[in-house]
C-alpha atoms as a PDB file:
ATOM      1  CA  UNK A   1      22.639 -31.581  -8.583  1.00  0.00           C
ATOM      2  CA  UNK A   2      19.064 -32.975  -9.517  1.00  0.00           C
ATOM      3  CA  UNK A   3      17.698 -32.342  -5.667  1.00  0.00           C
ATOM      4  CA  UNK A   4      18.642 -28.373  -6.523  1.00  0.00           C
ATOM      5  CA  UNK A   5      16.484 -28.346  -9.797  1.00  0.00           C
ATOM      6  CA  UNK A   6      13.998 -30.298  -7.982  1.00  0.00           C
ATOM      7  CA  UNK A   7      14.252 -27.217  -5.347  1.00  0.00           C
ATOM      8  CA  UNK A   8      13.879 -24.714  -8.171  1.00  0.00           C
ATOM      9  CA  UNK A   9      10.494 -26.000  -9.054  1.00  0.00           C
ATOM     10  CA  UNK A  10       8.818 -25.829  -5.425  1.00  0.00           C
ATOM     11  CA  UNK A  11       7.554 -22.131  -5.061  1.00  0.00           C
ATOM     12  CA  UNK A  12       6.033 -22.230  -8.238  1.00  0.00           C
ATOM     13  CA  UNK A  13       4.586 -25.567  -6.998  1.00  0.00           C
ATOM     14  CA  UNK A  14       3.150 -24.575  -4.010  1.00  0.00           C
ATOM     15  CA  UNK A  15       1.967 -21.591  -5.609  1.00  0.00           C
ATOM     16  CA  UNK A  16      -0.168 -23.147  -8.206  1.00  0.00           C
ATOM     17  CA  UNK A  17      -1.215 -25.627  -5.332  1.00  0.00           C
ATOM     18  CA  UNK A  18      -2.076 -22.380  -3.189  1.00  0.00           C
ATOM     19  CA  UNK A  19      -4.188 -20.476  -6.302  1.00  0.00           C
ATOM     20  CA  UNK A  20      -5.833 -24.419  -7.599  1.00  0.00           C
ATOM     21  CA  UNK A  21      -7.352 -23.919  -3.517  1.00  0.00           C
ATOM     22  CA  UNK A  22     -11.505 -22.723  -4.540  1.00  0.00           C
ATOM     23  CA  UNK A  23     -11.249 -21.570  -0.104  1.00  0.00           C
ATOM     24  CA  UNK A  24      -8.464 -18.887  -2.081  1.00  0.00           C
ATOM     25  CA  UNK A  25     -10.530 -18.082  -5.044  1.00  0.00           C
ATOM     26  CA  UNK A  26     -13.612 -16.761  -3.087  1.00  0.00           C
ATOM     27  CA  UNK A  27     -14.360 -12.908  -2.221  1.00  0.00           C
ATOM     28  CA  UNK A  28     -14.286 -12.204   1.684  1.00  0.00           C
ATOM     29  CA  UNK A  29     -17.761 -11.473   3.208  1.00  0.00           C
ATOM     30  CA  UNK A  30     -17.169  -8.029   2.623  1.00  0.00           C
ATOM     31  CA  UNK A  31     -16.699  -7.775  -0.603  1.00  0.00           C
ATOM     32  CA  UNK A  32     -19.117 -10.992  -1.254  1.00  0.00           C
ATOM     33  CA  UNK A  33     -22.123  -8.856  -0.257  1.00  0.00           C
ATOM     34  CA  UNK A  34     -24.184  -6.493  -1.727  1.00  0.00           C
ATOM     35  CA  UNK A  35     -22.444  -3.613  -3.171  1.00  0.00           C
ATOM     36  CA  UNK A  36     -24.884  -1.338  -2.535  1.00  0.00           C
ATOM     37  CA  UNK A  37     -25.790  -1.979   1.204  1.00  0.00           C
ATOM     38  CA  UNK A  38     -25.403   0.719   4.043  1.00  0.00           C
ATOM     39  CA  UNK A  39     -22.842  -1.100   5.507  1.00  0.00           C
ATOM     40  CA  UNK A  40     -20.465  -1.241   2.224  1.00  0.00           C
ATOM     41  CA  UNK A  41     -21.270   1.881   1.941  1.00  0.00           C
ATOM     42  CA  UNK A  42     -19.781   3.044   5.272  1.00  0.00           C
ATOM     43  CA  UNK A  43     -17.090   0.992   4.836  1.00  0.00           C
ATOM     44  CA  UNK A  44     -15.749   2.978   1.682  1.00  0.00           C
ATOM     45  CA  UNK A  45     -16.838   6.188   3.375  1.00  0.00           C
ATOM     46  CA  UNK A  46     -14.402   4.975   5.554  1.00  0.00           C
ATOM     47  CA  UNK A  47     -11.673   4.321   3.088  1.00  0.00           C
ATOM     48  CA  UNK A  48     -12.011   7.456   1.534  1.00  0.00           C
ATOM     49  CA  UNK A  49     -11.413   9.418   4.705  1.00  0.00           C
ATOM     50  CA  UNK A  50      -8.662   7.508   6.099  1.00  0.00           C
ATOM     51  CA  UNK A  51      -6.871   8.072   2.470  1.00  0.00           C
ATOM     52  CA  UNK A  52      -7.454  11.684   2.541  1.00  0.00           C
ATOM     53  CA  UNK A  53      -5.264  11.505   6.150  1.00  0.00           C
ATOM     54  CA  UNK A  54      -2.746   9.622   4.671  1.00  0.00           C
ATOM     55  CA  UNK A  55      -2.898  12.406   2.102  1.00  0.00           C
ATOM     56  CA  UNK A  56      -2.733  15.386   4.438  1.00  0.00           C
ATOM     57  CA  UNK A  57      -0.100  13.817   6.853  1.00  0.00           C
ATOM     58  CA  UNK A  58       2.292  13.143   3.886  1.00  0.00           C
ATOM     59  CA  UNK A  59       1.450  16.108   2.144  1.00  0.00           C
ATOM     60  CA  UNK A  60       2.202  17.819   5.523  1.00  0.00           C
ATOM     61  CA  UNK A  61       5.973  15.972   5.688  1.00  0.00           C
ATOM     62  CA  UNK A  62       6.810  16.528   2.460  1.00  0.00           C
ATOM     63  CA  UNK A  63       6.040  20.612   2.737  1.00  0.00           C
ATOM     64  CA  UNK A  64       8.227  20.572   6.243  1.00  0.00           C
ATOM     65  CA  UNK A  65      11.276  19.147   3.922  1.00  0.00           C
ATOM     66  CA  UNK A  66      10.263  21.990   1.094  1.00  0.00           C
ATOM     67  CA  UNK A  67      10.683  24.519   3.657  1.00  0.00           C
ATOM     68  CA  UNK A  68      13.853  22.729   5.555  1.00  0.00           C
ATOM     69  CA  UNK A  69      15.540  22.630   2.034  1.00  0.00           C
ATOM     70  CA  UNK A  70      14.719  26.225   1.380  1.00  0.00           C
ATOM     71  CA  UNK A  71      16.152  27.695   4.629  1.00  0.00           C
ATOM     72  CA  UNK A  72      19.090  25.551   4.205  1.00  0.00           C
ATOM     73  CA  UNK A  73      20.060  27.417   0.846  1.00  0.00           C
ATOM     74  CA  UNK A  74      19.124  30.510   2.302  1.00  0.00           C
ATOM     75  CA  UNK A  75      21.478  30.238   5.345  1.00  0.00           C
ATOM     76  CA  UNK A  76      24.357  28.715   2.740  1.00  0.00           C
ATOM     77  CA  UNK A  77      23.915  31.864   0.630  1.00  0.00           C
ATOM     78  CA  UNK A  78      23.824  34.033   3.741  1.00  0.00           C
ATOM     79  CA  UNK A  79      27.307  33.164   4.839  1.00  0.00           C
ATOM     80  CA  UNK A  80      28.977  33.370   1.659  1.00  0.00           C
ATOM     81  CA  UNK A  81      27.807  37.242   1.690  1.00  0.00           C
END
């Protein structure tokens, strides 16, 4: 019975370990630069676009179900005429 409290406590153990780590607390070289190079510029250029084609490719699926749900009520009401 104690060795399963004792295995309660180890996550939150190794967690505070894992966060008490100043290699963990530190900004990547990215975002440790300058803000307001060229390169970090480019890089959330980047970011930008590749949301907007996450955007457009799941506002393009979720139109395609719009329009699979609409022609399946219009068949359904077709054949009960």
């Amino acid at each position: 019975m104690m060795i399963l409290k004792i295995l309660k406590f180890i996550p939150a153990f190794l967690l505070l370990a894992f966060l008490s780590l100043p290699q963990s607390v530190q900004a990547c070289a990215t975002c440790f630069g300058k803000s307001d190079s060229k390169l970090a510029e480019g890089m959330n250029w980047g970011i930008m676009v590749l949301l907007l084609v996450v955007g457009f490719v799941l506002t393009i699926i979720s139109a395609f179900f719009v329009y699979i749900a609409k022609r399946a009520s219009t068949s359904s009401e077709n054949l009960k005429a």
